[in-house]
Structure formats: C-alpha cells, structure tokens
Protein backbone atom coordinates (compact mmCIF):
# COMPACT_ATOMS: atom_id res chain seq x y z
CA UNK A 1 12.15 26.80 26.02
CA UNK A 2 15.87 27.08 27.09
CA UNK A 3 17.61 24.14 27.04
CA UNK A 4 19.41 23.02 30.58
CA UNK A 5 22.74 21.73 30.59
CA UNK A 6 23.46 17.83 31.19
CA UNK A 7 26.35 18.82 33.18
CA UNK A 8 27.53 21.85 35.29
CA UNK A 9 30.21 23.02 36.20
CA UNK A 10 30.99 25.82 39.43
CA UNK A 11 34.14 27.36 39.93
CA UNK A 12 34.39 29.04 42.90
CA UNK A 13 35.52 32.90 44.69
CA UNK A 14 38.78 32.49 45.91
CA UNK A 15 40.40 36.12 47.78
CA UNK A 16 39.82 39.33 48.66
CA UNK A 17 41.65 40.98 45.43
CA UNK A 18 38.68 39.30 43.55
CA UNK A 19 36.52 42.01 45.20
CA UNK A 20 37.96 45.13 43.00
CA UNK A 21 39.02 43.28 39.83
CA UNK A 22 36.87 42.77 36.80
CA UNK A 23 38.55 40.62 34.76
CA UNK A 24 40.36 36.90 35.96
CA UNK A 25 41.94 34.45 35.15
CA UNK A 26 40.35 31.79 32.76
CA UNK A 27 38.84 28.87 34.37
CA UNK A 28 40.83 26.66 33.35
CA UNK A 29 40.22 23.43 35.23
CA UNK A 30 36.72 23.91 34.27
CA UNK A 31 37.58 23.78 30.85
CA UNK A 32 39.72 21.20 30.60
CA UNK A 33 37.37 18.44 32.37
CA UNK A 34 34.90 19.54 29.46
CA UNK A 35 37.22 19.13 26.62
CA UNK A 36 36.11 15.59 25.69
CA UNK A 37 32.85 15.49 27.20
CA UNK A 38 31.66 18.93 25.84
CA UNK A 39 31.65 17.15 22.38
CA UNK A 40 28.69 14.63 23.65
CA UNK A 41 27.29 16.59 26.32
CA UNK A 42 25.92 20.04 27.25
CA UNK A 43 27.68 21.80 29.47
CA UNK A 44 27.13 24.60 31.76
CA UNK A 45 30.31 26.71 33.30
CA UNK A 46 28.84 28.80 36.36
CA UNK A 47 31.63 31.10 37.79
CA UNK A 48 31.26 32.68 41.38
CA UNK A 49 33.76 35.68 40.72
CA UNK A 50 31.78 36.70 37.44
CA UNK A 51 28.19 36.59 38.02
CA UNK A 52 27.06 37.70 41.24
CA UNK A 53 23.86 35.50 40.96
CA UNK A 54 25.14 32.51 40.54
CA UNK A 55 23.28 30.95 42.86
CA UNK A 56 20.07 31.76 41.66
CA UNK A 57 21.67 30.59 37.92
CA UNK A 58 22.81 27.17 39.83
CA UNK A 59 19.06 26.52 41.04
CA UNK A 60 17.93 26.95 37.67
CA UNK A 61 19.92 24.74 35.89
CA UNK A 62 18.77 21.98 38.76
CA UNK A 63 15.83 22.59 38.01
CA UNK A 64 15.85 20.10 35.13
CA UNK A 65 18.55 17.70 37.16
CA UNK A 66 21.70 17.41 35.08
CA UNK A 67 23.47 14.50 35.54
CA UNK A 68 26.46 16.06 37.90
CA UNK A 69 27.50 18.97 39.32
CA UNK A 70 31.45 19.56 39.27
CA UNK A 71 33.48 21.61 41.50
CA UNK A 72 36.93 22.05 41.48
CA UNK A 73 38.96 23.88 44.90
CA UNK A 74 42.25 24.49 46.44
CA UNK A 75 43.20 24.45 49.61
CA UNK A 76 41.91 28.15 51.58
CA UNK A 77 39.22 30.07 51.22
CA UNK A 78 38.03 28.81 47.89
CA UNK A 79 36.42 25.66 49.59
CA UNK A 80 34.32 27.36 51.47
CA UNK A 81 32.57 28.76 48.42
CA UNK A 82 32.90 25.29 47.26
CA UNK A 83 30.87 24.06 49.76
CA UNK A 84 28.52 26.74 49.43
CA UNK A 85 27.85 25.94 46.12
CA UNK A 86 27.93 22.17 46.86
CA UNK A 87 25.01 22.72 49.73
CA UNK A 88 22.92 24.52 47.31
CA UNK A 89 22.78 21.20 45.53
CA UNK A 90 22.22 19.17 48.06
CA UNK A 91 18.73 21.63 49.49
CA UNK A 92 17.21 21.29 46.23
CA UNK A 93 18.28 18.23 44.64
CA UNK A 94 19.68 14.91 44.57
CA UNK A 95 21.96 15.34 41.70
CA UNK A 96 25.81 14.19 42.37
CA UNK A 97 27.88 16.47 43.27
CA UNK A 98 31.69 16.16 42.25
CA UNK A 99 34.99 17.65 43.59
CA UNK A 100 38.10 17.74 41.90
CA UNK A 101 41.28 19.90 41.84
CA UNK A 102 44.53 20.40 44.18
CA UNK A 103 42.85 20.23 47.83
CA UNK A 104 40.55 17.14 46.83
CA UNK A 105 43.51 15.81 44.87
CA UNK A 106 45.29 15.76 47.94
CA UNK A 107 42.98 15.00 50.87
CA UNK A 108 40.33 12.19 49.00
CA UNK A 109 39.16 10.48 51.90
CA UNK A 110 38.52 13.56 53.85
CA UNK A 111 36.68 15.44 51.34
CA UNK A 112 34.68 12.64 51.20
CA UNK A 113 33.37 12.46 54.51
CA UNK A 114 31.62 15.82 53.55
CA UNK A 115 28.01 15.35 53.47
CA UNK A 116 28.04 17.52 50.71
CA UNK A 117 29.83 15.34 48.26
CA UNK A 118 29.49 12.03 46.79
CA UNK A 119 32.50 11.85 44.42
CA UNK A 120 36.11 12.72 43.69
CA UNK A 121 37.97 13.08 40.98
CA UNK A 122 41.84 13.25 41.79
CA UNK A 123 44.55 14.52 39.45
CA UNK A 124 44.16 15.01 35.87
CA UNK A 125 40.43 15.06 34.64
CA UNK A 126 40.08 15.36 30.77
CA UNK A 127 39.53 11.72 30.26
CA UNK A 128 38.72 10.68 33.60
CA UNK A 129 35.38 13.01 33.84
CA UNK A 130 34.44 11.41 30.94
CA UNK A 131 34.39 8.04 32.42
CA UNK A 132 32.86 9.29 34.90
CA UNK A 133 30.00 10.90 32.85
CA UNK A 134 29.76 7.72 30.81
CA UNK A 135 28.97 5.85 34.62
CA UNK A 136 25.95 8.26 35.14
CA UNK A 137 24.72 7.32 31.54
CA UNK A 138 24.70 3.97 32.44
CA UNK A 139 27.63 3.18 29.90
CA UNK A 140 30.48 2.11 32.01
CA UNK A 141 30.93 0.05 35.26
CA UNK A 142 32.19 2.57 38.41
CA UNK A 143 35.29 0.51 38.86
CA UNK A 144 36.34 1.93 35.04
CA UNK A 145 36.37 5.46 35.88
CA UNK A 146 40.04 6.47 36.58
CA UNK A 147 40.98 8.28 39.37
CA UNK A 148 37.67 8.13 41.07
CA UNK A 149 37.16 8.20 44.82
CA UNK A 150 33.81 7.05 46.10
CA UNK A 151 31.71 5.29 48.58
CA UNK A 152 30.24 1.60 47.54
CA UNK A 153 27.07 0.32 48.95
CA UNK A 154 28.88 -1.00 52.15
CA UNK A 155 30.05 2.49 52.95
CA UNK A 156 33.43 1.77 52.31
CA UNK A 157 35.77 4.47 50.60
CA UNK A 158 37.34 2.95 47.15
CA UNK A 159 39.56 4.50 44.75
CA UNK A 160 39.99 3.01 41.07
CA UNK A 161 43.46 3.29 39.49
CA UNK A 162 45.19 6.16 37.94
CA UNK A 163 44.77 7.22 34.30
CA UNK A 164 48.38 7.62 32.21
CA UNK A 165 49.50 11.25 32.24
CA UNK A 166 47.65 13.60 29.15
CA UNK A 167 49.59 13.89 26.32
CA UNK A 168 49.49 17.76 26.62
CA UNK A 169 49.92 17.72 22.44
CA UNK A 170 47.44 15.85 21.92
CA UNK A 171 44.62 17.82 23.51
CA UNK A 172 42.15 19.42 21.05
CA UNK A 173 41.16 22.99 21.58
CA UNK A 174 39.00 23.99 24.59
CA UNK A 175 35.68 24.72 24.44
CA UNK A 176 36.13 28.44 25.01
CA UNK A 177 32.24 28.57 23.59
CA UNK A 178 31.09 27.72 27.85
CA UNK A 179 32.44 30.88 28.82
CA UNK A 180 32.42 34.78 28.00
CA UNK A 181 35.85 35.11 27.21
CA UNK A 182 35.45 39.06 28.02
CA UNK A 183 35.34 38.15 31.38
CA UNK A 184 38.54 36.47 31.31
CA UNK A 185 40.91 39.21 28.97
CA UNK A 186 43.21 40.48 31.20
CA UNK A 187 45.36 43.79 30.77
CA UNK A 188 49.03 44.08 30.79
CA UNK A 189 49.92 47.85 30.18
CA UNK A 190 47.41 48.33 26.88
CA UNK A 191 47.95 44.75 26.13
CA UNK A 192 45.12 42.41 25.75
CA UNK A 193 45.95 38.98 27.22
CA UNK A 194 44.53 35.27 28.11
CA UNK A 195 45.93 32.94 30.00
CA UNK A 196 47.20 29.16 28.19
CA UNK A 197 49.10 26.09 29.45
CA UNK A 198 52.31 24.84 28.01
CA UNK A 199 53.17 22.89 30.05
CA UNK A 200 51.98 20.98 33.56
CA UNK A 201 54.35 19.49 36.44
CA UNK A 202 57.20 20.73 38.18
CA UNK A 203 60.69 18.14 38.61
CA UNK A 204 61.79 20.25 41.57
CA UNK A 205 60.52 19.56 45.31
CA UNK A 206 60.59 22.46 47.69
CA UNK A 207 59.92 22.02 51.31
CA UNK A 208 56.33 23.72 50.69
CA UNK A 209 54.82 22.93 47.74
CA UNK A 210 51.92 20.90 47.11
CA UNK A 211 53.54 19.17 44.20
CA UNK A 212 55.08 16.82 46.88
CA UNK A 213 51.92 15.31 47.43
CA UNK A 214 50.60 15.19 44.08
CA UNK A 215 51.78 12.40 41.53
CA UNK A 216 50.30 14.17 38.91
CA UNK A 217 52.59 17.24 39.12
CA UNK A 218 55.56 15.62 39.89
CA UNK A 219 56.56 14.64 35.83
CA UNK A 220 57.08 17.49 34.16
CA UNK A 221 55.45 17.72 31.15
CA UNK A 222 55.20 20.45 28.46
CA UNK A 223 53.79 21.02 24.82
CA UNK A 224 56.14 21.01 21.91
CA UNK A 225 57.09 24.25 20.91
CA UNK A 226 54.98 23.58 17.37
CA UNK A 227 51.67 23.33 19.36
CA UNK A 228 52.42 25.94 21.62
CA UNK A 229 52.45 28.27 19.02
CA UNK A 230 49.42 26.90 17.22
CA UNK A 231 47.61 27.43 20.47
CA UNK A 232 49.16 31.49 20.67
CA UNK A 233 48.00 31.88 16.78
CA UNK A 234 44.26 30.31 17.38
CA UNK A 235 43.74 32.38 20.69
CA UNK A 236 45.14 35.67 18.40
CA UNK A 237 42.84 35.01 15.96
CA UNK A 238 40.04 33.88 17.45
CA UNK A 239 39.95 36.53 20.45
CA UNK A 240 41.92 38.95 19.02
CA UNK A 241 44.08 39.45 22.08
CA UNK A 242 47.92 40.90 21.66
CA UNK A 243 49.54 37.89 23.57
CA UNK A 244 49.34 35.13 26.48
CA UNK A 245 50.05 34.28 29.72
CA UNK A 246 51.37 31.01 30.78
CA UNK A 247 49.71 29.60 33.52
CA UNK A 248 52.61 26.72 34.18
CA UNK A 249 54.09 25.95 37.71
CA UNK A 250 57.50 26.19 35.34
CA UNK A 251 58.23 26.99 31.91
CA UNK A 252 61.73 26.59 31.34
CA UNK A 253 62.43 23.16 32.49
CA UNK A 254 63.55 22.60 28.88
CA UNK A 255 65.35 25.59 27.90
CA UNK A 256 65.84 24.07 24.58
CA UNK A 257 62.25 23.86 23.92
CA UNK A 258 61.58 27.40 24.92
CA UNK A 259 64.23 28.81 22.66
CA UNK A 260 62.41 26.79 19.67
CA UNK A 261 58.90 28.23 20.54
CA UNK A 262 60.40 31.93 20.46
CA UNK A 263 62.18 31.48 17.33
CA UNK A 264 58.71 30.06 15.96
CA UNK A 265 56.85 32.94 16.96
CA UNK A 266 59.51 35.08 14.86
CA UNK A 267 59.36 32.85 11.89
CA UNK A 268 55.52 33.10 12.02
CA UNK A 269 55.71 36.90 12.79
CA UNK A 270 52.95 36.62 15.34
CA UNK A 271 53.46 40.14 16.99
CA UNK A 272 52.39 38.57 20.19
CA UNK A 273 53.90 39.23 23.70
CA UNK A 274 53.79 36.19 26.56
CA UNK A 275 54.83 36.10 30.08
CA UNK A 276 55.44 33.17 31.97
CA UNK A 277 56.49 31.59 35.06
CA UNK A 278 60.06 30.46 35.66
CA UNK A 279 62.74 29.33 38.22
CA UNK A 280 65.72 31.45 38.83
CA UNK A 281 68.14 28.70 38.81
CA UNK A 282 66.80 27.84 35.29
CA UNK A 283 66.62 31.13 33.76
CA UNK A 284 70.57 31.75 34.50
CA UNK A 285 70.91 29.22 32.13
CA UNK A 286 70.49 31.29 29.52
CA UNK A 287 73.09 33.58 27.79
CA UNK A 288 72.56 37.36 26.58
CA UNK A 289 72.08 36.06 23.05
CA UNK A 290 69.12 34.07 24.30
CA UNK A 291 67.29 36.28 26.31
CA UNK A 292 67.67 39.09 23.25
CA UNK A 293 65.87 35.85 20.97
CA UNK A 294 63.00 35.89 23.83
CA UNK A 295 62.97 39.41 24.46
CA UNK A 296 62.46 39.78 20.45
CA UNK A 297 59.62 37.02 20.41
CA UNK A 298 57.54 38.66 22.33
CA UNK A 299 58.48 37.99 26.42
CA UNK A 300 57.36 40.70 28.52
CA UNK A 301 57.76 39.38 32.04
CA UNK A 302 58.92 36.62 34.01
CA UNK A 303 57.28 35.54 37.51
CA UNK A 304 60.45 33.89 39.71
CA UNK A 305 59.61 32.33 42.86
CA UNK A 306 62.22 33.26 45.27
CA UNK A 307 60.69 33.07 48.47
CA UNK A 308 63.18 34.13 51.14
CA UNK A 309 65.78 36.61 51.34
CA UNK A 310 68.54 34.43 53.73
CA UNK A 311 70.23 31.61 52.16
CA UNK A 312 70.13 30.03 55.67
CA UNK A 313 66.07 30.44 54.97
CA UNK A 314 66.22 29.49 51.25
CA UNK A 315 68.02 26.07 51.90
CA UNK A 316 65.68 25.45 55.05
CA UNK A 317 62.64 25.13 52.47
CA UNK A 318 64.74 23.52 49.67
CA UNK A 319 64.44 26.07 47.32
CA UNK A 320 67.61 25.09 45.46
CA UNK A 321 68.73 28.79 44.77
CA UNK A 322 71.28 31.10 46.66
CA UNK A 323 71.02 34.60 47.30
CA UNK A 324 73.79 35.44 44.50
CA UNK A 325 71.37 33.70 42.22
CA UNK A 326 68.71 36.30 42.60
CA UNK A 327 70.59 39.31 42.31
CA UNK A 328 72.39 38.31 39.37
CA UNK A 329 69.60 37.43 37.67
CA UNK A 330 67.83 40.75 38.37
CA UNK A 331 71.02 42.50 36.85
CA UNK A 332 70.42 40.68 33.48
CA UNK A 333 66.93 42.15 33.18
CA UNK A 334 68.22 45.58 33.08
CA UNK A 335 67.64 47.39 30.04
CA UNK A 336 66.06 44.03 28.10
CA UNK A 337 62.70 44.81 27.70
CA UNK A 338 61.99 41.62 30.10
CA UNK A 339 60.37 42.59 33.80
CA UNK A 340 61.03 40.43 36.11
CA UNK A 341 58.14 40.03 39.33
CA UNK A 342 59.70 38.16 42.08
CA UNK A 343 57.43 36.08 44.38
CA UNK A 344 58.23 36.12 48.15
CA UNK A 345 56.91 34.80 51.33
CA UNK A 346 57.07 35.47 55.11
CA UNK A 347 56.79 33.28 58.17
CA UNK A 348 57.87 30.28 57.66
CA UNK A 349 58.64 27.73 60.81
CA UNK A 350 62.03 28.84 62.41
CA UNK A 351 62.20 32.18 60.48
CA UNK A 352 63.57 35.02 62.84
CA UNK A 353 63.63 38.61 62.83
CA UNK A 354 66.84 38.86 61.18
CA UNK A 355 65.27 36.87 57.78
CA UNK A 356 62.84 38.92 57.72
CA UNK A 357 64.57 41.74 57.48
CA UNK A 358 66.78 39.74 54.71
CA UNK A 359 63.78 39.51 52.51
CA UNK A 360 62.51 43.26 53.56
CA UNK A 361 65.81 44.37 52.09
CA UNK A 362 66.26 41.80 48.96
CA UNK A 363 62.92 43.41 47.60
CA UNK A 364 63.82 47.06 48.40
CA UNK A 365 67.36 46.70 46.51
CA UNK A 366 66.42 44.26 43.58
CA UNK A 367 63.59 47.62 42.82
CA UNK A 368 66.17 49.78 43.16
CA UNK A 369 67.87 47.91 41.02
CA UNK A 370 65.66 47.60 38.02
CA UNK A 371 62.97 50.12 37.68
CA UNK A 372 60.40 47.76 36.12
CA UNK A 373 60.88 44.73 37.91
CA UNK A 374 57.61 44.19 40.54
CA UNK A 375 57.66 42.11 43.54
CA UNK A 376 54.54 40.00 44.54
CA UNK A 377 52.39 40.67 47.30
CA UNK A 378 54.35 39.61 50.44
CA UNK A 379 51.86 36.49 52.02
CA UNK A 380 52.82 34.73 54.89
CA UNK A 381 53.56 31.10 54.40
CA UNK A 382 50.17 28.95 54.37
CA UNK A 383 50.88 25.06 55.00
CA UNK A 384 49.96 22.86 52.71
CA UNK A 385 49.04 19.35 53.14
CA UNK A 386 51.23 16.33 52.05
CA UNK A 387 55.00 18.02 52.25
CA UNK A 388 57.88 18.05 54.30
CA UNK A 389 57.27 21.68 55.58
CA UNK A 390 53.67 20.77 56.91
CA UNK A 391 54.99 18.16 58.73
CA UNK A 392 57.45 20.53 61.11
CA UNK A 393 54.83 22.59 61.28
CA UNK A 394 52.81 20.00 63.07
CA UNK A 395 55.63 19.56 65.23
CA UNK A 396 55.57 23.25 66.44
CA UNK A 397 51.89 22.98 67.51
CA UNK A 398 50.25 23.42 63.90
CA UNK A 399 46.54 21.67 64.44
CA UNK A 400 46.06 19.87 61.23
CA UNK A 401 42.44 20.68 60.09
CA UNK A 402 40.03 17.63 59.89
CA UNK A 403 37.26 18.94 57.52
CA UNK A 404 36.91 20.66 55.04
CA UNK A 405 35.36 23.58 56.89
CA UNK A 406 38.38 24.09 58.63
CA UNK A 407 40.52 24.04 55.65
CA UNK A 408 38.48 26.73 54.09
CA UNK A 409 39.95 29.15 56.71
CA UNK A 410 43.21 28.34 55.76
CA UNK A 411 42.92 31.58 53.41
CA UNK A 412 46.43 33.54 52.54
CA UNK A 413 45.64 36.18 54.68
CA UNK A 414 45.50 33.71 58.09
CA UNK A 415 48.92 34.66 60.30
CA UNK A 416 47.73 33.06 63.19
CA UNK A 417 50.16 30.13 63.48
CA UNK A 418 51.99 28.79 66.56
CA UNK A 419 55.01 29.80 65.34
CA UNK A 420 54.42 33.48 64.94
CA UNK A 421 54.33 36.09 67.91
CA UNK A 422 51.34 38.17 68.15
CA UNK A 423 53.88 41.09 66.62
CA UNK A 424 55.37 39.25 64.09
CA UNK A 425 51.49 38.59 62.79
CA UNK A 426 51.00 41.85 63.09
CA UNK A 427 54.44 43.06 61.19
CA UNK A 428 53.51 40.42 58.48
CA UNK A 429 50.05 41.90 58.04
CA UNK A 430 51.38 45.03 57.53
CA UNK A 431 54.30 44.22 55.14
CA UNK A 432 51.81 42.31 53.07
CA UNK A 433 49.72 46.03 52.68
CA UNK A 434 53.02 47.90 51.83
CA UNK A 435 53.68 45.36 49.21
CA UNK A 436 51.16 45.90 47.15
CA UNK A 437 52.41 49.51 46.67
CA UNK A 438 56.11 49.44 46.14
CA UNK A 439 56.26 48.92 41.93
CA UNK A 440 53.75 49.49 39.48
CA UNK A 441 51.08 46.75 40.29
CA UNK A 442 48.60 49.66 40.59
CA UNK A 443 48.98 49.73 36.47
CA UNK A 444 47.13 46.25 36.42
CA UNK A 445 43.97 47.23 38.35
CA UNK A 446 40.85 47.34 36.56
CA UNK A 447 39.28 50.13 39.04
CA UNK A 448 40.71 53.79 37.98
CA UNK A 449 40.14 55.27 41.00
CA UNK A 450 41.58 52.30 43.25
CA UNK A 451 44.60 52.67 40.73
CA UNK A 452 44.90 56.00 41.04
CA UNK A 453 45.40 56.01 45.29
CA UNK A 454 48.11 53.31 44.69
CA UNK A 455 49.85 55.24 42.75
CA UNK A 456 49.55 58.51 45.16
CA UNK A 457 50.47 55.78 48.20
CA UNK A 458 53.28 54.07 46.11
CA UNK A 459 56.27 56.44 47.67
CA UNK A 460 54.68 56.29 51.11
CA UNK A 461 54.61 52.31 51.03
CA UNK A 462 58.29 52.38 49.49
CA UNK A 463 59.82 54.73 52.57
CA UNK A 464 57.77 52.76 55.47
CA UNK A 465 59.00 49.44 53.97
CA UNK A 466 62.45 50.33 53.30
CA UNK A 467 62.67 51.68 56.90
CA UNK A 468 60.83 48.97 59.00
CA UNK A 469 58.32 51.74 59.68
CA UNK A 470 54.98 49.54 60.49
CA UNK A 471 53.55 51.87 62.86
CA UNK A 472 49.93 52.93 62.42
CA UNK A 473 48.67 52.42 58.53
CA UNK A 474 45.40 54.43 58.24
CA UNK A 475 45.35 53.09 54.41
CA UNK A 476 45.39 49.61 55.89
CA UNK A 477 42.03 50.24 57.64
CA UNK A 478 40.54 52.00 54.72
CA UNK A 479 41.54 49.18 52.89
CA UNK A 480 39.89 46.70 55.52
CA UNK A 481 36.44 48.66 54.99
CA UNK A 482 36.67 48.48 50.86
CA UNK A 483 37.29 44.77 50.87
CA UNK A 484 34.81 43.83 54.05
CA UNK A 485 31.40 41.71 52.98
C-alpha cells in the first residue's frame, strides 16, 4: 500500500500565461518550508499549474489525514485557487490548514477570519514550519512556534514573536526529491535552466512594493559568492541543466560580491550561463571591464525594473532612477552578449496621457536601440497592501478589499480602478497585448504553434505600438478565446 504523506503541501495557479506554458518556475516557497522538516517528515508537494487533477490527488492524500495542509499565496488571482484548494480540505476533513507567503505575510488577521484557515505562518518559514509541525506532534507548546498567527480557545487572534532572519549560507540543499524537476526546466534559447536564490530582501523602498510592508524583505541578505556557486555546480550536476536563473528581488546590492561569484564560476570552469534580476541604478556601477568578467562567466540577461518612462512619474513612485539612467544603461548592453528585459508598468494614481506616451516611447527606442534587449509585458499597476502608493490610492476612491475573496480579483489583468477612464482601461488593455509581441518573447514559449503567430504578429504589434494605433485588435479577441476557462 502507498504510503500518504504526513504533510502536504499546495501551491497554487496563478495567471492566464500559465494556460499555454508547460514548464514554470520551481516552487520554491514550497520547498523551502520543507527543507528541515522533510528530513523527519513525509512530505507531499501538490502543484495546481502541473497536474490538472490535483484535486482528486489532494483528496487522496486526506484520505489518511496528514497532520497539515500548507498553502502559500500572493496577493491576485492566486488566492482564489488558494482557497479552492483550502475548501477542499475543509469538505472532507478536519485537518489544519495553513497559509503562508507575501499576501498572508501581509494581511494576518484578515486571512484569518477565513473560515477556511486555521493558521498563519508570516515571513520566513524554514524553521518556523518546523515548530509548527513539532506543535501538531505534540512536541512543542503553540506559543514556541515563531511567526505564527492563530486563534486561542477564547477566539482571540495571537501572534508569537519573530524568528531571526535565515542565514541564507547556512541552508542545506532542498529537497528537490518532492517534485519532478522536468516540470520545472525552463528554456532560454536551447538553454536548459532552473531557477535558485542568492539572495532575499531588497534595501530600497519604492512607492509600490510590497517590501514596505514586509520586515522580512526589508534586510537585504544574499549568499556568499562560495555557496552560490556550490549551489550552480550541484544543480549542473545533479539536473544536468546549462545554467540558472536567479529568482532575487535584487542581485547586485553588493556589486563586490557578484564580481567574486563570476570570477568563481571562471576559476571552476562551470560553462554555465545565469540571468538575474537587478536595479538600474546599481548596475551603472559597474565599469566595461566588469561587465566583460560577467559577460565571460556566464550572464545572459538582466531583468531591470524601470517602471515609468517620465522622470516626473519615476520620482512620484520613488523609484530612485532618472530617465538618463535607463538609456545609458541600455547603450552599455550593446554588443556584450548581456540582454537586457526592462520591466514597465502603466496606470499608476496621477499618471496622464502624456506619461504614458513617455513609457510607450522609452520601450519603442531602448528596442531600437539594442536588438536583443526585451521589454516585459506592459501590466497596469495593481495596489498592494501595506505601502505608501496604496494609501493615495485609497484616497482617490480605491475600496480596500476586506476578504480574501475580494483580494483574489485583484489579478494583473484588473484596470478597473477609480483613477482610470473607461479609455485609458481600455488603451492599457490593449498596450499590455502589443507588448507581448514587440521583441523576441515568442522564443520562450513552450507551444510551437502559439510561437510561431507571435512571431508572424511581432511587426504588426511593433508599428501599432510605436504609432498609438489601438484601434480594433482582432488578435486580442482570438487571444481572449485561447486563454478563456
């Protein structure tokens, strides 16, 4: 007889793009909440974008009651598969069910008042879901599980204090046995690739970003280079992949420490390539002789958030960056061997026209300046709990949600904000479509024939976007029908 797990573990659908892609990103969160307590304890990882009966695979496993259910969720549509997954529980059992990740992290009390769970775990959870594992063996007291939220038998909400910060070098491998790691290899050109962290945090605080709220995130953090590259070798080896993604909010906080990994990875002669996340503003400190030493190591591509096109628009969210920045950053990248993607958003409190049009025409000229730099798809701004930005936005008539339901429609494709003029929503929508056309981001889908109409719409989406022309999109609609449940 198959064994049942003592724990399990959901990690839930998140967007539409998950609909015509194979392969995603590692869940991570998962993972690392099992790294301790995988060594005493089976545990079972079920992922909703993988297997498309995972409910029936959840209802098995509660079949034998495992001690907890975990489920980790960010703020959108992601809880509302959460909560999915967390009812299924609940109808057929009367096992715990768990929540941890950014939105819980953020909003305790309130995801507590969901029927539909009974605990949550906020902030970092390698050590603190196995206190919390150890309470449902009857081997610690409630009040020494760290970072635990929960109702006591007077139905008052407690939290217990905060765990110190992981030691990011002292964390052993993951147990990459609870998942198919085939699932998770993604593709960059003919490159084989997994996602790792190096490093967790961000020092920085822009107007819209949910590290504002999160104590957690707000030390940077990162592994020394030596690990780093002990991590790259054993995912090499062990999944014999060509190279690694980081999945940081910032890499190059210490540029120092970067240089040292790359220069590793040539002294090892890894033949690996890595892309990361980055900040413009950090990346500019680096000279030509550096990025040749990173270029040489291995990097392939750097994500930069840069958000807005108008400095008036980029100081208004406290990005820290001017428009000067950007472009002169982008002119480095030409002819390295490093692609740089560039990460904007649209519609954003007090925006007008006339910054739209600003970041319309940033994107158009920094691809025309470097043939294989990529922009990201073009989202319109989503508040987030817990920062500055959220807070003017419930100023211009923004109805903060109250439960979790209502969170859940706070999805990347909702435009329907106070704010925003029926045809700005519309313009928005639009934009977003023609953005995922203008570079080669058609090279990274796992469906050949979807790959093959972006690539026939690519110079259609370039000359409507350049020229404002947001008219009619028949594409759009086809798209609408692919993507529909």
């Amino acid at each position: 007889m198959l064994r049942m797990a003592d724990i399990v573990l959901i990690y839930p659908k998140g967007s539409f793009l998950e609909k015509v892609m194979k392969h995603h990103y590692m869940p991570l969160p998962l993972l690392n909440v099992s790294v301790y307590v995988s060594k005493e304890y089976s545990v079972k990882i079920i992922d909703q974008r993988t297997n498309k009966h995972w409910k029936k695979a959840l209802q098995n496993e509660l079949k034998t009651s495992p001690k907890c259910v975990g489920v980790t969720a960010s703020t959108g549509e992601q809880i509302l598969y959460a909560l999915e997954a967390s009812r299924v529980v609940k109808e057929v059992s009367d096992v715990p069910v768990i929540w941890g990740g950014p939105h819980p992290s953020i909003l305790p009390k309130q995801t507590l008042n969901n029927a539909f769970v009974d605990y949550v775990l906020e902030g970092e959870g390698e050590v603190a879901f196995y206190e919390f594992v150890k309470f449902l063996d009857r081997k610690k007291n409630i009040e020494e599980v760290h970072n635990l939220w929960y109702v006591d038998e007077n139905g008052q909400i407690k939290n217990n204090s905060t765990a110190p910060l992981i030691d990011l070098d002292n964390l052993p491998f993951l147990p990459y046995h609870l998942i198919n790691e085939e699932d998770y290899i993604l593709s960059y050109g003919n490159k084989k690739m997994l996602i790792l962290e190096g490093s967790r945090g961000c020092p920085h605080r822009c107007g819209f970003c949910y590290v504002n709220k999160c104590a957690y995130q707000q030390v940077w953090r990162g592994m020394s280079p030596e690990i780093m590259v002990k991590w790259v070798e054993y995912l090499k080896k062990k999944f014999k992949v060509d190279g690694v993604i980081f999945q940081d909010l910032n890499s190059f906080v210490s540029i120092k420490r970067m240089k040292r990994f790359a220069q590793l990875l040539l002294d090892k002669d890894l033949n690996v390539i890595w892309n990361v996340d980055a900040r413009v503003d950090d990346f500019l400190k680096l000279d030509d002789v550096d990025i040749r030493l990173l270029n040489r190591s291995g990097l392939r591509r750097v994500v930069l958030g840069v958000e807005a096109g108008s400095q008036k628009m980029l100081d208004y969210i406290n990005k820290g960056i001017n428009v000067n920045d950007v472009y002169d950053l982008s002119r480095r990248f030409v002819g390295t061997g490093i692609h740089p993607y560039f990460a904007f958003i649209m519609g954003f409190p007090d925006e007008t026209e006339k910054d739209r049009d600003a970041v319309r025409n940033m994107i158009t000229n920094l691809l025309e300046q470097n043939s294989n730099a990529k922009v990201s798809l073009l989202h319109c701004y989503r508040p987030l709990p817990g920062n500055p930005l959220f807070e003017v936005c419930k100023e211009k008539g923004l109805k903060e949600p109250q439960s979790l339901e209502e969170w859940g429609l706070f999805h990347t494709n909702r435009i329907d904000f106070p704010w925003l003029s029926q045809k700005t929503q519309k313009e928005i929508l639009k934009l977003n479509f023609l953005s995922m056309f203008l570079d080669k981001k058609y090279e990274e889908i796992d469906n050949k024939f979807m790959r093959f109409l972006a690539m026939l719409y690519k110079p259609i989406a370039r000359f409507r976007f350049k020229h404002d022309l947001l008219g009619f999109l028949l594409a759009l609609k086809l798209k609408e029908l692919v993507v529909s449940d």
